[in-house]
PDB file of N, CA and C in Angstrom:
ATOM      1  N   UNK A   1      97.150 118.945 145.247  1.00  0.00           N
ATOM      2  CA  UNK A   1      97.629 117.954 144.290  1.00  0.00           C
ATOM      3  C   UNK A   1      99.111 118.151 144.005  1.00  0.00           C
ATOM      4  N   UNK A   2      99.254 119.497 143.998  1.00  0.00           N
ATOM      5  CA  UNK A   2     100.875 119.584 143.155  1.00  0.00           C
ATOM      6  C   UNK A   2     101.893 119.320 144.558  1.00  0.00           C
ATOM      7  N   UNK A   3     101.269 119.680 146.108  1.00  0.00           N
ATOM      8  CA  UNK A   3     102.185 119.371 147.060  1.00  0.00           C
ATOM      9  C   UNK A   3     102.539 117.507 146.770  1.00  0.00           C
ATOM     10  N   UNK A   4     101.528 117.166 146.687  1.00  0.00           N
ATOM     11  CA  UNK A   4     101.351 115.602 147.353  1.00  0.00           C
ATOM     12  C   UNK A   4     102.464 115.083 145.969  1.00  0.00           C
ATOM     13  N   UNK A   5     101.800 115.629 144.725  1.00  0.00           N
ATOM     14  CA  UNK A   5     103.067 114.952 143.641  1.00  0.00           C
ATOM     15  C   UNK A   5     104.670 115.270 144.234  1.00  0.00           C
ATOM     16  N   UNK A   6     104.938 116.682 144.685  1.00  0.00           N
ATOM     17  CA  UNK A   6     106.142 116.801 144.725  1.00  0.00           C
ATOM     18  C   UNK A   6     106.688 116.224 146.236  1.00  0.00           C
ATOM     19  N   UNK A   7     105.864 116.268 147.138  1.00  0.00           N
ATOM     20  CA  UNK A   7     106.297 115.225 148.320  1.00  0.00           C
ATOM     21  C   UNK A   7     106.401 113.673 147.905  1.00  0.00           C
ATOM     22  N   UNK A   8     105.890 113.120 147.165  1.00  0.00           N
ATOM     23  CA  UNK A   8     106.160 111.495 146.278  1.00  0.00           C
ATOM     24  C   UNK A   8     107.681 111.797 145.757  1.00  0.00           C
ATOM     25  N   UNK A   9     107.764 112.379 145.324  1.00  0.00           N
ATOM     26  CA  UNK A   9     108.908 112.537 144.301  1.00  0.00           C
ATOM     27  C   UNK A   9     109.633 112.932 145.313  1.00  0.00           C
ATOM     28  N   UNK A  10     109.916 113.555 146.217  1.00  0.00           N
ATOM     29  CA  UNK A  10     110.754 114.396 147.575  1.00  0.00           C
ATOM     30  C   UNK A  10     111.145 112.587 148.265  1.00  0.00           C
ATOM     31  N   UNK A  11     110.098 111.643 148.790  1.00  0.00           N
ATOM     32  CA  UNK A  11     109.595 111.176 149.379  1.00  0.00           C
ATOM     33  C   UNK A  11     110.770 109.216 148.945  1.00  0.00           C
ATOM     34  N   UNK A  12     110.482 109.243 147.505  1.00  0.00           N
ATOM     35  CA  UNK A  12     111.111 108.235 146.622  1.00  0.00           C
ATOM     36  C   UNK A  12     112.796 108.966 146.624  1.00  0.00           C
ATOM     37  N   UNK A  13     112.889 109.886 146.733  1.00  0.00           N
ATOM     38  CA  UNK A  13     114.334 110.432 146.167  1.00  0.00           C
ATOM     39  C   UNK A  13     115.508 109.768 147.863  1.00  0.00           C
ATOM     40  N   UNK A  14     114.423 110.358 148.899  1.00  0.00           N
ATOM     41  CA  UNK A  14     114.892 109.958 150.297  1.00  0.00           C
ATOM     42  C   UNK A  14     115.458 108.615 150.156  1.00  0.00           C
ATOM     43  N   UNK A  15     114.123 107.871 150.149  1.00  0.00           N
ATOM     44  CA  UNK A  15     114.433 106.619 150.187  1.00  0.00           C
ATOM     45  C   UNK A  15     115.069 105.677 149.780  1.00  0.00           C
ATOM     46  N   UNK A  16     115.595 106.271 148.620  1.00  0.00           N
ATOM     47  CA  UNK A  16     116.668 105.754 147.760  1.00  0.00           C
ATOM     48  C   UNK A  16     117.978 106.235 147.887  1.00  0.00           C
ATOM     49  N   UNK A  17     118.163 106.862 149.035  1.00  0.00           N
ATOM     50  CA  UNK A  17     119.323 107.354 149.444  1.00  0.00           C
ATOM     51  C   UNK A  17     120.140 108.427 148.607  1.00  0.00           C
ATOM     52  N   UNK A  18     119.101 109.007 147.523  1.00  0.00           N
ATOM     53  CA  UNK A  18     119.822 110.097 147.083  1.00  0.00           C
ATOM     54  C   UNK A  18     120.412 111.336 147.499  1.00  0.00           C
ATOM     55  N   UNK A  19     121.683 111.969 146.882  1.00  0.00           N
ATOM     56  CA  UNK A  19     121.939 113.282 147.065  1.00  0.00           C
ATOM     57  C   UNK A  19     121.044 114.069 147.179  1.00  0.00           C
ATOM     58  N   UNK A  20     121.700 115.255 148.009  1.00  0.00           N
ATOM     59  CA  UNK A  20     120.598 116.244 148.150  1.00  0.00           C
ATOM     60  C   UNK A  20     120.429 117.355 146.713  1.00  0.00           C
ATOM     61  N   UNK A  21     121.513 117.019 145.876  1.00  0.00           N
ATOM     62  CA  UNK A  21     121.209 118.127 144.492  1.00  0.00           C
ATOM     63  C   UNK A  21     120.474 117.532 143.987  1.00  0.00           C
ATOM     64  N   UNK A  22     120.502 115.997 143.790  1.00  0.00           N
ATOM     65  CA  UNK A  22     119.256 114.961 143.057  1.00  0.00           C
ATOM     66  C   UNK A  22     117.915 115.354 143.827  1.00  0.00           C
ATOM     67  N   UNK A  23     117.606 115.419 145.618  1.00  0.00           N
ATOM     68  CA  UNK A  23     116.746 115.297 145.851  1.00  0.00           C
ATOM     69  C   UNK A  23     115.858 116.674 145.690  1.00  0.00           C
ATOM     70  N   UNK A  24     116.875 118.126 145.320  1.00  0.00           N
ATOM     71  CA  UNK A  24     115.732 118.743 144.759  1.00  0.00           C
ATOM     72  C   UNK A  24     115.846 119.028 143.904  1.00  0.00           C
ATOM     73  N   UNK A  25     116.465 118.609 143.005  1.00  0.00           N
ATOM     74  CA  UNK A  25     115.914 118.029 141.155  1.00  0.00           C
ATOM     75  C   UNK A  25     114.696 117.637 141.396  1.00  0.00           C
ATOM     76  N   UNK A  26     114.498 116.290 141.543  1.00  0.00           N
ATOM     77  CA  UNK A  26     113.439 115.634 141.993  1.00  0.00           C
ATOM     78  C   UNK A  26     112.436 116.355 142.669  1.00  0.00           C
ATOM     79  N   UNK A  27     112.392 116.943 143.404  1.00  0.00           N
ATOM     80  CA  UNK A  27     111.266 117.910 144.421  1.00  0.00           C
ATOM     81  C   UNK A  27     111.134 119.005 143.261  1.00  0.00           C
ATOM     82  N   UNK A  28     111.900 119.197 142.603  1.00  0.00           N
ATOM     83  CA  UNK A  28     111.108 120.762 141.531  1.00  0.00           C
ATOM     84  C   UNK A  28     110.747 120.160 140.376  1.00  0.00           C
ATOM     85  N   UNK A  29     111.162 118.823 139.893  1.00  0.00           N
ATOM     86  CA  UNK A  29     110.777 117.791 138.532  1.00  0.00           C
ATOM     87  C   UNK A  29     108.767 117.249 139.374  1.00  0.00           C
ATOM     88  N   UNK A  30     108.743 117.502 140.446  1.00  0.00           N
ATOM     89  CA  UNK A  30     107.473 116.886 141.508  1.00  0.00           C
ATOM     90  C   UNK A  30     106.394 118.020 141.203  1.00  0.00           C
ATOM     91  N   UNK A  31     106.950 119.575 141.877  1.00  0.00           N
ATOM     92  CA  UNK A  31     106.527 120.855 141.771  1.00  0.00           C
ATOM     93  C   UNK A  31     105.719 121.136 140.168  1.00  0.00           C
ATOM     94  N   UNK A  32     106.784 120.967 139.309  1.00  0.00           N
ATOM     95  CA  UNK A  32     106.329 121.227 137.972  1.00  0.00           C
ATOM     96  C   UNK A  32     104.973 120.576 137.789  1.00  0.00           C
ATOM     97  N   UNK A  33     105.340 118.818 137.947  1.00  0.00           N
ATOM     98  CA  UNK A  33     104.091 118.251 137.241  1.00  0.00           C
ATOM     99  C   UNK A  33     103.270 117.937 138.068  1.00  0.00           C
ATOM    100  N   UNK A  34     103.027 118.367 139.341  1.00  0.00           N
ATOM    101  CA  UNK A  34     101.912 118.900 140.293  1.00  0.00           C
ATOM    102  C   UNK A  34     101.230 119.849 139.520  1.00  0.00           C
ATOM    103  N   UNK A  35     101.661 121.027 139.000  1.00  0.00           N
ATOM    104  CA  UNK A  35     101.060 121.968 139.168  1.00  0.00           C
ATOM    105  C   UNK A  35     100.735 122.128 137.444  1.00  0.00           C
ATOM    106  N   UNK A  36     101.311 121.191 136.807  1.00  0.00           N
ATOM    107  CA  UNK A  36     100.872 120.307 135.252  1.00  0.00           C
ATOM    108  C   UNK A  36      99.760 119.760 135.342  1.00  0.00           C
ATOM    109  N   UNK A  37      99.120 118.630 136.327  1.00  0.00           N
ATOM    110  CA  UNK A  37      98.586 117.703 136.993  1.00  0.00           C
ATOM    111  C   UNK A  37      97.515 118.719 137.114  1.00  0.00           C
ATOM    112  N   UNK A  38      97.683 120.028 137.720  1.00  0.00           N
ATOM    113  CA  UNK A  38      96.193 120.683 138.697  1.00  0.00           C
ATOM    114  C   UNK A  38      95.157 121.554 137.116  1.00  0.00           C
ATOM    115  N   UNK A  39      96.748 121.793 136.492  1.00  0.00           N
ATOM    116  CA  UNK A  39      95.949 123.024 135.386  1.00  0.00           C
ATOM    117  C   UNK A  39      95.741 122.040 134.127  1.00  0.00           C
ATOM    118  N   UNK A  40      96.051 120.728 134.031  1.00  0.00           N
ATOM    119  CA  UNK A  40      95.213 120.088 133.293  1.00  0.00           C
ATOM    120  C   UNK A  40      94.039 119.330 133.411  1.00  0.00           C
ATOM    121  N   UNK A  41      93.505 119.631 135.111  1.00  0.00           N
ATOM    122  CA  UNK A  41      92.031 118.756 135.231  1.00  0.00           C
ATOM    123  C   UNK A  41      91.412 119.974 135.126  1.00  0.00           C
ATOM    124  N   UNK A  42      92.001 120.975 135.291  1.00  0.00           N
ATOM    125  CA  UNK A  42      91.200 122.278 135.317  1.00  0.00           C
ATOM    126  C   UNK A  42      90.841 122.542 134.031  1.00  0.00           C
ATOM    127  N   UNK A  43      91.637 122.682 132.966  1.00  0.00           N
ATOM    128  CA  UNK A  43      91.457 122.367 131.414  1.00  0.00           C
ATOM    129  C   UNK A  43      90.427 121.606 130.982  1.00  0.00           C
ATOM    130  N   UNK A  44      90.766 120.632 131.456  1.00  0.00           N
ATOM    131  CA  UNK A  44      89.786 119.248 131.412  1.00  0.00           C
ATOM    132  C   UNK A  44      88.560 119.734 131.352  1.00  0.00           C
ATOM    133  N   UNK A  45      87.963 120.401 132.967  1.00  0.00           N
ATOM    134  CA  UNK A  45      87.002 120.419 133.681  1.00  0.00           C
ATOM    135  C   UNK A  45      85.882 121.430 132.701  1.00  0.00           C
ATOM    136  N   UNK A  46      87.092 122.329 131.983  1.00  0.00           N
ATOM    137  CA  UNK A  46      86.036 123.759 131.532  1.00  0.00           C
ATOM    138  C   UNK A  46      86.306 123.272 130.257  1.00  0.00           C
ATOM    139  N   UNK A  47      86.695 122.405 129.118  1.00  0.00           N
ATOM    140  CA  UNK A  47      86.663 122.217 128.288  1.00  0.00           C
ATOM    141  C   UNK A  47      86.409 121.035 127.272  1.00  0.00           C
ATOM    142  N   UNK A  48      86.398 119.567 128.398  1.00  0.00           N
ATOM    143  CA  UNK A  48      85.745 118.512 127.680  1.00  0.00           C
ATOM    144  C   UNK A  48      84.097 118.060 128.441  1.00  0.00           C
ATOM    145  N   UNK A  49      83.736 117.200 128.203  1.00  0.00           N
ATOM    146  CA  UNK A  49      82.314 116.818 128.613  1.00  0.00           C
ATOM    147  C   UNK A  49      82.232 115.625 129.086  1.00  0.00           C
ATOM    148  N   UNK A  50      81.347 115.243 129.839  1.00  0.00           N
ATOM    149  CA  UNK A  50      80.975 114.219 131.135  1.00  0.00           C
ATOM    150  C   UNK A  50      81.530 113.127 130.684  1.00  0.00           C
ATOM    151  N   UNK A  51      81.250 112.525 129.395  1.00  0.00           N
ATOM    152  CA  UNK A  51      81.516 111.969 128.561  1.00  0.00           C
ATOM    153  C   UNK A  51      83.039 111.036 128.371  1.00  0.00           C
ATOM    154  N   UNK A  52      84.046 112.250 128.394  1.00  0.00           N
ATOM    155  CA  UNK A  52      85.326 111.949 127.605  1.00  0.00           C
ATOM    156  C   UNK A  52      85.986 111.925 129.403  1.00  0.00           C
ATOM    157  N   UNK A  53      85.324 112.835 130.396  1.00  0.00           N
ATOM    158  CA  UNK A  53      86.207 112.470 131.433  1.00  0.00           C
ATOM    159  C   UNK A  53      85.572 111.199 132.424  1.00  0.00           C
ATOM    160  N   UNK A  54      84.248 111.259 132.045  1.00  0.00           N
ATOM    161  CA  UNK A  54      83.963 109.621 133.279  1.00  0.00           C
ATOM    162  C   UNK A  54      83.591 110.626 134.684  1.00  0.00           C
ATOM    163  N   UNK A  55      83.537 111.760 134.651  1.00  0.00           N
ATOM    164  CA  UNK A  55      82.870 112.301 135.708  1.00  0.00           C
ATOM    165  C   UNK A  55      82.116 113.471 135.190  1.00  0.00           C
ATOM    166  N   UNK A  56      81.350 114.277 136.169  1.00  0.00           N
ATOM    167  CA  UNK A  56      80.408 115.140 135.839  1.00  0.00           C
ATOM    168  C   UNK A  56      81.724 116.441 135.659  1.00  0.00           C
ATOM    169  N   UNK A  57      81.351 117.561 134.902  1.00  0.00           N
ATOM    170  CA  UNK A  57      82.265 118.645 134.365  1.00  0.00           C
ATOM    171  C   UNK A  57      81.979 119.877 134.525  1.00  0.00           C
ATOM    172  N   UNK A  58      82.549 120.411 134.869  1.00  0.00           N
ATOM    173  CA  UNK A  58      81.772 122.083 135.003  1.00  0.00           C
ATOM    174  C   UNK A  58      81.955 122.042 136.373  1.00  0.00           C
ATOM    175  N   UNK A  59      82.198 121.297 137.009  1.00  0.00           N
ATOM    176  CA  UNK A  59      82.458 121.377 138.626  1.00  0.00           C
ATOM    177  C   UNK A  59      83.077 122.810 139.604  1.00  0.00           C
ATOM    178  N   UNK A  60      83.949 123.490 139.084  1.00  0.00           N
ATOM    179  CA  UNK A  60      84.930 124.660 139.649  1.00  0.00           C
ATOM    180  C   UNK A  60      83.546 125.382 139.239  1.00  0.00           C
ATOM    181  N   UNK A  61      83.364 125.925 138.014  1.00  0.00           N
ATOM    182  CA  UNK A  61      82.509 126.569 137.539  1.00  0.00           C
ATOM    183  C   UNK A  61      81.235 127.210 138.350  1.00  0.00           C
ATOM    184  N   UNK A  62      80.584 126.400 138.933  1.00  0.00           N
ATOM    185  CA  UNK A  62      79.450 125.934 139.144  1.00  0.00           C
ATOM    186  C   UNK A  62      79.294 125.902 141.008  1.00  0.00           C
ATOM    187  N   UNK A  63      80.353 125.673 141.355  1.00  0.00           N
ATOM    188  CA  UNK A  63      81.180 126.163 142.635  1.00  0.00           C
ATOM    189  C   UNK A  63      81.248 127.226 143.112  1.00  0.00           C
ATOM    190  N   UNK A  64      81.829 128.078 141.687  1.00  0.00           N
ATOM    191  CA  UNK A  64      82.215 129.588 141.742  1.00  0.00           C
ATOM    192  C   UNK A  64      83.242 129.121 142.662  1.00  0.00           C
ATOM    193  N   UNK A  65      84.474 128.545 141.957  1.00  0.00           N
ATOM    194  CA  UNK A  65      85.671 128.267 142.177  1.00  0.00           C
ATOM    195  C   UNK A  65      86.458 128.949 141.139  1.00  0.00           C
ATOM    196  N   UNK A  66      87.721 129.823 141.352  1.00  0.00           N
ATOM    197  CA  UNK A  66      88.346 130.111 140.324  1.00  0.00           C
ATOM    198  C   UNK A  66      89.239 129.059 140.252  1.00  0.00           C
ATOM    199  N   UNK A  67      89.936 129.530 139.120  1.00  0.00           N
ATOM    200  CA  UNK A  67      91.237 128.842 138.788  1.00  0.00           C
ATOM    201  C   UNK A  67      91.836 129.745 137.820  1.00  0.00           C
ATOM    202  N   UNK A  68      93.415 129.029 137.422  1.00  0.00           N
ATOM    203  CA  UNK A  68      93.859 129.977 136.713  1.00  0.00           C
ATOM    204  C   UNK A  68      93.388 129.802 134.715  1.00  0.00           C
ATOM    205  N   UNK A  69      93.170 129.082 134.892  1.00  0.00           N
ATOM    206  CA  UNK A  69      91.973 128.385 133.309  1.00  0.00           C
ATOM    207  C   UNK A  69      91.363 129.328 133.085  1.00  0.00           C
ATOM    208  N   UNK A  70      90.163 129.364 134.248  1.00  0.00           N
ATOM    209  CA  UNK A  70      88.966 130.270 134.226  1.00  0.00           C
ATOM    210  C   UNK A  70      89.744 132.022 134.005  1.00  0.00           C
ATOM    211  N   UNK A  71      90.610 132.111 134.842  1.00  0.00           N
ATOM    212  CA  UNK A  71      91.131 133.527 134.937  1.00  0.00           C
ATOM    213  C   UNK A  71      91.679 133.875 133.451  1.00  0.00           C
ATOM    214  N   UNK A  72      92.865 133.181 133.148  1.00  0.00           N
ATOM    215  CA  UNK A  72      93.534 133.233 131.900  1.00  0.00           C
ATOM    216  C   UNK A  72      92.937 132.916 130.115  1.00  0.00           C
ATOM    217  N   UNK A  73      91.938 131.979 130.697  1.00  0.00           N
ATOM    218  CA  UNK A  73      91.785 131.291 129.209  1.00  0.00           C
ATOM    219  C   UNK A  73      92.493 129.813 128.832  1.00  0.00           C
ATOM    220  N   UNK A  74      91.688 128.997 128.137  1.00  0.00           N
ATOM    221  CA  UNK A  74      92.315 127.689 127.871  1.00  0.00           C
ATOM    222  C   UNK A  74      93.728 128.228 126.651  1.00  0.00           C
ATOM    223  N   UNK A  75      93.804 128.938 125.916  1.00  0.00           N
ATOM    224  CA  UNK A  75      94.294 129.012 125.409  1.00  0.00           C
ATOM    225  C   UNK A  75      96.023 128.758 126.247  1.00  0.00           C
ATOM    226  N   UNK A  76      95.642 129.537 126.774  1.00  0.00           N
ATOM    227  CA  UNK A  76      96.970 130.384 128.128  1.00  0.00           C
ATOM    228  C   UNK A  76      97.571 128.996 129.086  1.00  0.00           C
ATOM    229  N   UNK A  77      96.476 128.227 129.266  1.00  0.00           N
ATOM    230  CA  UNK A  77      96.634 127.012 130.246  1.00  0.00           C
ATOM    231  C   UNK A  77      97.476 125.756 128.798  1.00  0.00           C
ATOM    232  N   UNK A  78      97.118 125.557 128.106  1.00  0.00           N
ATOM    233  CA  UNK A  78      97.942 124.511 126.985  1.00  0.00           C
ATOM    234  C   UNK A  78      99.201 125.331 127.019  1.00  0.00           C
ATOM    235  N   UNK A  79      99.655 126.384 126.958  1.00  0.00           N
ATOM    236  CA  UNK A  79     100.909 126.656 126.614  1.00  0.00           C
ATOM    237  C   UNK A  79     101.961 126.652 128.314  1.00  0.00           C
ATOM    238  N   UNK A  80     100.822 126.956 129.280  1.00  0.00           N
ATOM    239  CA  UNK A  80     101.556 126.806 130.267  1.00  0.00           C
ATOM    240  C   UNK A  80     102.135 125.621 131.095  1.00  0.00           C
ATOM    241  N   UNK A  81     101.096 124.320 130.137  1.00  0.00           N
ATOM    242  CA  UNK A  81     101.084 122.938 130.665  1.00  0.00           C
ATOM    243  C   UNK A  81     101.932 122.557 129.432  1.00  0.00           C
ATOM    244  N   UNK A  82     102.670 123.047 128.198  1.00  0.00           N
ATOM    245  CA  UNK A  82     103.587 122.333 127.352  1.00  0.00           C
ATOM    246  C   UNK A  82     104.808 123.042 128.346  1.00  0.00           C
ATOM    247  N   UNK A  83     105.340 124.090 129.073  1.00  0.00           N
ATOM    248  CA  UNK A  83     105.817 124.413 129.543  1.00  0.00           C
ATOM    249  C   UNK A  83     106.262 124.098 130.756  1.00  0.00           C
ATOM    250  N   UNK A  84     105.360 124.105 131.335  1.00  0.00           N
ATOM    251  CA  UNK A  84     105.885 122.804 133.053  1.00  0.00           C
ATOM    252  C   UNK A  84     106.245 121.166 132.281  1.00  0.00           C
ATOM    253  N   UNK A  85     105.356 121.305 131.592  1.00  0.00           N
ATOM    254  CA  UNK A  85     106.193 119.463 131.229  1.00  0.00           C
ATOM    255  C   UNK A  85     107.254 119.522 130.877  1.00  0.00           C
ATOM    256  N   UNK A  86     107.545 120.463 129.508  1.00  0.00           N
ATOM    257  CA  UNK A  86     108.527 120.648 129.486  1.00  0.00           C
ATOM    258  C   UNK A  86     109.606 121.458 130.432  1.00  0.00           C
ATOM    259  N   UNK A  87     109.459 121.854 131.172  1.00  0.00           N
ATOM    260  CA  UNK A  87     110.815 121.758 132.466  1.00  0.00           C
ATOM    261  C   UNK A  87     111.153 121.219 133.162  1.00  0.00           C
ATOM    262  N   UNK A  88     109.617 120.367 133.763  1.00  0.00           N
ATOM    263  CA  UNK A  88     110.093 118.888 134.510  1.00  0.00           C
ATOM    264  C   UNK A  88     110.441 117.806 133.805  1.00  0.00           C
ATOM    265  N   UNK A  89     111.124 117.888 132.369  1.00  0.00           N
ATOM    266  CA  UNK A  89     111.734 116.587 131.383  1.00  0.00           C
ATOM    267  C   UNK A  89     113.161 116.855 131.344  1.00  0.00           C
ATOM    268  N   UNK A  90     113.510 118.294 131.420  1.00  0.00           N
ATOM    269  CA  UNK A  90     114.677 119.378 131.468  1.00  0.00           C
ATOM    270  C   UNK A  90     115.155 118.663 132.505  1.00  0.00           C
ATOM    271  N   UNK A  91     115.008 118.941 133.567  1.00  0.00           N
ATOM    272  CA  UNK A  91     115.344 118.329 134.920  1.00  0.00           C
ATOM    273  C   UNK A  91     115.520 116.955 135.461  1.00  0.00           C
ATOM    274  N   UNK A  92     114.779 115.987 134.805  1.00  0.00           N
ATOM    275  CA  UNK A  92     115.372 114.511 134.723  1.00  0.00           C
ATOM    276  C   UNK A  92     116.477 114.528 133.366  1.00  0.00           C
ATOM    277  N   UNK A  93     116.811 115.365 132.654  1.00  0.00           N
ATOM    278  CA  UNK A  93     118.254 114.743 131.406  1.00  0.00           C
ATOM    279  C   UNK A  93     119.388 114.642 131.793  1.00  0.00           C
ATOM    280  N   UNK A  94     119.673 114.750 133.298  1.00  0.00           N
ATOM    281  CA  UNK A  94     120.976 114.508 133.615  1.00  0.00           C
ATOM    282  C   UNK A  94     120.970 112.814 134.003  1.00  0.00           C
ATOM    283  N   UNK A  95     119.559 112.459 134.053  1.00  0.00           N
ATOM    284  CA  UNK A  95     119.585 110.652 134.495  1.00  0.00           C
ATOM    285  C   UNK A  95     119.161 110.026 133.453  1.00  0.00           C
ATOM    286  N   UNK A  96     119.203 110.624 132.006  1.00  0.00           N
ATOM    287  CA  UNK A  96     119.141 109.690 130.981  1.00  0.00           C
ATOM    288  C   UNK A  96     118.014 108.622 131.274  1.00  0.00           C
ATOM    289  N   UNK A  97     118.186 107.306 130.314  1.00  0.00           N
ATOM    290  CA  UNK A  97     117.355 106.427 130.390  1.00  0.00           C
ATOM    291  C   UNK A  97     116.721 106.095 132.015  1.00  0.00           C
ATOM    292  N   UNK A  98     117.584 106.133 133.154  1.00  0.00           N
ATOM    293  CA  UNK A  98     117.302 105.815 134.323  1.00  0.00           C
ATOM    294  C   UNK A  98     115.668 106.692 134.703  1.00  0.00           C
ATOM    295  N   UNK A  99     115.547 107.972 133.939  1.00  0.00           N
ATOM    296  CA  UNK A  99     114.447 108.504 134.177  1.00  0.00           C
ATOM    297  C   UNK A  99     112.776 108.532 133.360  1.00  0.00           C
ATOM    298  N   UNK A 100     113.347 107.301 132.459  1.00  0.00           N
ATOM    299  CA  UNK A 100     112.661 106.980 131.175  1.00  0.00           C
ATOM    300  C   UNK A 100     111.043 107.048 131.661  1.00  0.00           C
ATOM    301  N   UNK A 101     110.365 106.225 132.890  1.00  0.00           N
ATOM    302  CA  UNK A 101     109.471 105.842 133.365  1.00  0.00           C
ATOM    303  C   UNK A 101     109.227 107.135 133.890  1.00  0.00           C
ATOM    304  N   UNK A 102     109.798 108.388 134.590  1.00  0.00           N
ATOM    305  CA  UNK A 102     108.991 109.333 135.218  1.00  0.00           C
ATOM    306  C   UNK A 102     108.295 110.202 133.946  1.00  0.00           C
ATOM    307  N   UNK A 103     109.955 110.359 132.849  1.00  0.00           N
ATOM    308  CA  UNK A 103     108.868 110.959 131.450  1.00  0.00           C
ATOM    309  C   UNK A 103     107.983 110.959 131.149  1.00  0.00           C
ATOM    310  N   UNK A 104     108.003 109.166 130.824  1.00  0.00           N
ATOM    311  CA  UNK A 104     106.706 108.672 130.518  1.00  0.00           C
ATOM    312  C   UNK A 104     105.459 109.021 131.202  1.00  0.00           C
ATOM    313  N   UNK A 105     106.181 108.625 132.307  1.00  0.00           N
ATOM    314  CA  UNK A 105     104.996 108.957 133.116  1.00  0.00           C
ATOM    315  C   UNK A 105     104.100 110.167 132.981  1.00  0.00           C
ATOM    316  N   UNK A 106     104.736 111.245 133.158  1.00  0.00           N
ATOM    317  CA  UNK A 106     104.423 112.899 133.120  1.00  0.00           C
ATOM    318  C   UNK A 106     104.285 113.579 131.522  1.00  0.00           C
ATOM    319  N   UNK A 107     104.194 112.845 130.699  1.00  0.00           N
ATOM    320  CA  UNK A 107     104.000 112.789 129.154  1.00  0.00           C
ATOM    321  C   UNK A 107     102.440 113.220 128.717  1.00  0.00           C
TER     322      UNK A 107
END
């Protein structure tokens, strides 16, 4: 998950003919909320119910899949997911409003 976000973001930066300091802004602003993206379904997975996500839960679990959730604690995973968001928001403030929609997006 966190490759495929940060190859989109790698992927859009190309194509738009950006610099290469923009394009890995962009590729580590991708990295972050990939790996935001993985440890909040993982969160998700061990801590809400069938219910609130629209799919069955406990999935890794039940697998006998680790993760770093399971390893660390939910506690550990919220502070590490206010933390990647917040560095991949760090990293779009040099494009101001122009980056308004990825914020949002990754919010």
């Amino acid at each position: 998950t966190g490759a495929l976000i940060r190859f989109a973001c790698e992927a859009g930066a190309t194509l738009a003919g950006a610099r290469s300091d923009d394009m890995e802004r962009l590729a580590e602003f991708g990295s972050a909320i990939g790996l935001a993206f993985q440890l909040a379904d993982d969160l998700l997975d061990l801590t809400a119910d069938a219910r609130q996500m629209g799919k069955a839960t406990g999935k890794d679990a039940a697998a006998g899949k680790g993760t770093l959730v399971a390893l660390h604690g939910a506690d550990w995973a919220r502070k590490q997911l206010d933390g990647l968001v917040g560095q991949a928001h760090a990293l779009l403030e040099p494009y101001g409003e122009k980056a308004a929609l990825l914020k949002a997006a990754s919010t």
